[in-house]
C-alpha atoms as a PDB file:
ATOM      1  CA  UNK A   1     107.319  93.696 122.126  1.00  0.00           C
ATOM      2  CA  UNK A   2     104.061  93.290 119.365  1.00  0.00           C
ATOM      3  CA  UNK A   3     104.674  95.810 117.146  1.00  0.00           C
ATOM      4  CA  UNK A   4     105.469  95.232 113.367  1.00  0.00           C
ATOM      5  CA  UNK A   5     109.019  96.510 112.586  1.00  0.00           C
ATOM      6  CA  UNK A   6     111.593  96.322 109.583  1.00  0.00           C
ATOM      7  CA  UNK A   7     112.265  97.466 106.262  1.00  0.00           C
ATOM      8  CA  UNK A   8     109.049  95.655 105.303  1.00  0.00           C
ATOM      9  CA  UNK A   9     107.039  97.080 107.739  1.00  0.00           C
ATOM     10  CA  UNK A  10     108.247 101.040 106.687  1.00  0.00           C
ATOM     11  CA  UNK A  11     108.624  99.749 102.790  1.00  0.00           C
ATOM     12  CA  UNK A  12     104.721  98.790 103.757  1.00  0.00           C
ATOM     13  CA  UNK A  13     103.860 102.497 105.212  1.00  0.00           C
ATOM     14  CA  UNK A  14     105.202 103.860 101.927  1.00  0.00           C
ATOM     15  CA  UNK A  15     102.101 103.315 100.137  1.00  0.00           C
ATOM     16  CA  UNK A  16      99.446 104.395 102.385  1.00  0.00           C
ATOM     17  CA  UNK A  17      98.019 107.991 102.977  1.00  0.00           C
ATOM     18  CA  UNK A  18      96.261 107.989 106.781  1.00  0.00           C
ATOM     19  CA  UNK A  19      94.528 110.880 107.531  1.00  0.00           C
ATOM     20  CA  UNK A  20      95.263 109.759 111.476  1.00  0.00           C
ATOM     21  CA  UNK A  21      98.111 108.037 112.879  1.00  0.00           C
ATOM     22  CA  UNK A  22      97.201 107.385 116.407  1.00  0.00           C
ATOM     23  CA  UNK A  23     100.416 106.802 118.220  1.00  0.00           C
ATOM     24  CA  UNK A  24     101.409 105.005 121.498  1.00  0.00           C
ATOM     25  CA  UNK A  25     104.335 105.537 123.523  1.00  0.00           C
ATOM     26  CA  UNK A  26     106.574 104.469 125.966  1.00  0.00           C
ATOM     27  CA  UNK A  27     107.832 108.077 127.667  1.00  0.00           C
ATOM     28  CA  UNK A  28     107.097 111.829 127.038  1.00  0.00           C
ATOM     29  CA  UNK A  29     108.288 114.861 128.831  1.00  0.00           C
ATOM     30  CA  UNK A  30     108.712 118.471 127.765  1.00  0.00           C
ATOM     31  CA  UNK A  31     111.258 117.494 124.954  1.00  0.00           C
ATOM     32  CA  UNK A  32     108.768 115.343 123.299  1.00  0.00           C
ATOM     33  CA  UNK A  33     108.115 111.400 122.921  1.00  0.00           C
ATOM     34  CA  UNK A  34     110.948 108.548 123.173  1.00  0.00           C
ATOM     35  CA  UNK A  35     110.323 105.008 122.572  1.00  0.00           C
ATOM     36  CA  UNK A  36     112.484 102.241 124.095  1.00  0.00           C
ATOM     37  CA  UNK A  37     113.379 100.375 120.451  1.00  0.00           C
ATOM     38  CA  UNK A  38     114.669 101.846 117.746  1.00  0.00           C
ATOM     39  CA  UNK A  39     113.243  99.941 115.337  1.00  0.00           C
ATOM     40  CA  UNK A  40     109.787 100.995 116.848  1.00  0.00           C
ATOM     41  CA  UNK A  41     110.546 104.231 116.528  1.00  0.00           C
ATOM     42  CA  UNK A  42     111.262 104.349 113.090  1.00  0.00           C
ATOM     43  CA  UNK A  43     108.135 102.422 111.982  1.00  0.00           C
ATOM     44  CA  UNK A  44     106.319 105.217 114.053  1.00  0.00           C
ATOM     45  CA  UNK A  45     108.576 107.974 112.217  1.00  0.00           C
ATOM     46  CA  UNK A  46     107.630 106.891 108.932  1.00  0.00           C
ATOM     47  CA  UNK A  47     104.245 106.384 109.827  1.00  0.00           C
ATOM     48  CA  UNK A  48     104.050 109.967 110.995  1.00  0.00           C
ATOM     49  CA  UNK A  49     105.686 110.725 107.669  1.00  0.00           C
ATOM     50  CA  UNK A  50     102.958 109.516 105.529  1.00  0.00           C
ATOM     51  CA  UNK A  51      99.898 110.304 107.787  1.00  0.00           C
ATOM     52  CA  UNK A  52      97.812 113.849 107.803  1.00  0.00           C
ATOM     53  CA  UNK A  53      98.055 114.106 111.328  1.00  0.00           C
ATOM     54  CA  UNK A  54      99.362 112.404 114.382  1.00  0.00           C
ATOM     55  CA  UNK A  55      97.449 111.727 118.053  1.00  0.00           C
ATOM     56  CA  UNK A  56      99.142 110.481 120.782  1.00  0.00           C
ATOM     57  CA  UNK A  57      97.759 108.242 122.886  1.00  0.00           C
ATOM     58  CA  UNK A  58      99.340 108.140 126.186  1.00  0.00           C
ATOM     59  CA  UNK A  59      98.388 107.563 130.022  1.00  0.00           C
ATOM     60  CA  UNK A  60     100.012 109.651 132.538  1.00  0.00           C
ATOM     61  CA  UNK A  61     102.823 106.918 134.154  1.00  0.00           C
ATOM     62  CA  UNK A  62     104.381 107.638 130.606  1.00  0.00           C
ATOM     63  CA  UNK A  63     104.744 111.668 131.531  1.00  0.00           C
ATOM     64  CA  UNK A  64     107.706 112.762 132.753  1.00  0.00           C
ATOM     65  CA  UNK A  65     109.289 109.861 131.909  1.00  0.00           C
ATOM     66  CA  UNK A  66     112.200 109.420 128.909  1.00  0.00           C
ATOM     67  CA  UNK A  67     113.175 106.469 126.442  1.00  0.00           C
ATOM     68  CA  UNK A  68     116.517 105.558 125.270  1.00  0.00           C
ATOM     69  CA  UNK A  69     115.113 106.458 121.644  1.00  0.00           C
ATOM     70  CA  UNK A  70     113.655 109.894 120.261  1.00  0.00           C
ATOM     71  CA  UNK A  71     110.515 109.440 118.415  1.00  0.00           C
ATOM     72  CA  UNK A  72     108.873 112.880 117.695  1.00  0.00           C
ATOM     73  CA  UNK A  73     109.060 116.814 119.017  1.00  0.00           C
ATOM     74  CA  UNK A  74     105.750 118.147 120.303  1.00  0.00           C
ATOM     75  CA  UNK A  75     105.416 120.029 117.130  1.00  0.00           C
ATOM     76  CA  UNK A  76     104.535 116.693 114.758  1.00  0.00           C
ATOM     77  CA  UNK A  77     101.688 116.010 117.282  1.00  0.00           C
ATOM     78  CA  UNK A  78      98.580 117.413 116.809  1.00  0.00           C
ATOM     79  CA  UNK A  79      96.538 116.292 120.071  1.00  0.00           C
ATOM     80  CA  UNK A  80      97.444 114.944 122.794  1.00  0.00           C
ATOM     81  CA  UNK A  81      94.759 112.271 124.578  1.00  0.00           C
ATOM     82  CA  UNK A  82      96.242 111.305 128.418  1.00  0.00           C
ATOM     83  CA  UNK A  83      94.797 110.729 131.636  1.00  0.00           C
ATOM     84  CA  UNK A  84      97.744 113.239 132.986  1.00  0.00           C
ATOM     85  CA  UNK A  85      96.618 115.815 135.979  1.00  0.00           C
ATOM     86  CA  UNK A  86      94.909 118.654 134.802  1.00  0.00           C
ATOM     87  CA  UNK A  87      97.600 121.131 135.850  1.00  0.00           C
ATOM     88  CA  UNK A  88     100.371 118.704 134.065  1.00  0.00           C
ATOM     89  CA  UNK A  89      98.083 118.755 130.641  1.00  0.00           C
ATOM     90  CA  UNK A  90      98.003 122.797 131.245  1.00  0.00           C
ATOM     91  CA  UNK A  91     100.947 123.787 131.573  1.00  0.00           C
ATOM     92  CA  UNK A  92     101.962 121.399 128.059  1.00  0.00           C
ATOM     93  CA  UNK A  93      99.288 122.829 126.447  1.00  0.00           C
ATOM     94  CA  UNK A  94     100.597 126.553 127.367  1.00  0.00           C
ATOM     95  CA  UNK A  95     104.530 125.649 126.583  1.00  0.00           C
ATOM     96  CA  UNK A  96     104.178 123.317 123.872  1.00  0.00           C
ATOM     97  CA  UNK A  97     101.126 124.415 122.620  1.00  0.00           C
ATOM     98  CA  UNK A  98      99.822 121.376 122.018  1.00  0.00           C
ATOM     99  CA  UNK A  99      95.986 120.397 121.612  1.00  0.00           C
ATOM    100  CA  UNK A 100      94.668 118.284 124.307  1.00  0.00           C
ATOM    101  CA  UNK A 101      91.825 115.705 125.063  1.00  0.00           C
END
């Protein structure tokens, strides 16, 4: 557990305006991206919040998988940048619609 967390953390986000949030997570599957502390996962809310546009960053032993907290549906992410099978990354692309690298 590194991650920066709190109300001072998300009072923090309030003042800046990323064009980028590149996101980590620990799970995504079809119903979007789930993160295994809550208090991540509203640092990463808020930061999505403020920021132009949000990447996730995630290798394929994430995929399929799911969280005990909700983070984000696949329509808040812009691209998606995985090492996931080609046929996987398809098939999210065509249901989801969601950009991929």
């Amino acid at each position: 557990f590194y991650s920066l967390v709190g109300g001072w953390t998300e009072e923090a986000l309030a003042t800046f305006r990323p064009d980028l949030f590149f996101m980590g997570a620990d799970a995504f599957d079809w119903e979007g991206i789930t993160n295994s502390t809550l208090e991540e996962a509203l640092v990463k809310r808020r930061a999505m919040e403020v920021s132009g546009a949000t990447i996730l960053l995630a290798d394929r032993s994430k995929w399929g998988r799911r969280a005990p907290v909700f983070v984000a549906s696949w329509k808040a992410i812009r691209l998606l940048i995985s090492d996931l099978e080609p046929e996987a990354l398809k098939d999210l692309a065509e249901v989801r619609r969601v950009a991929l690298e």
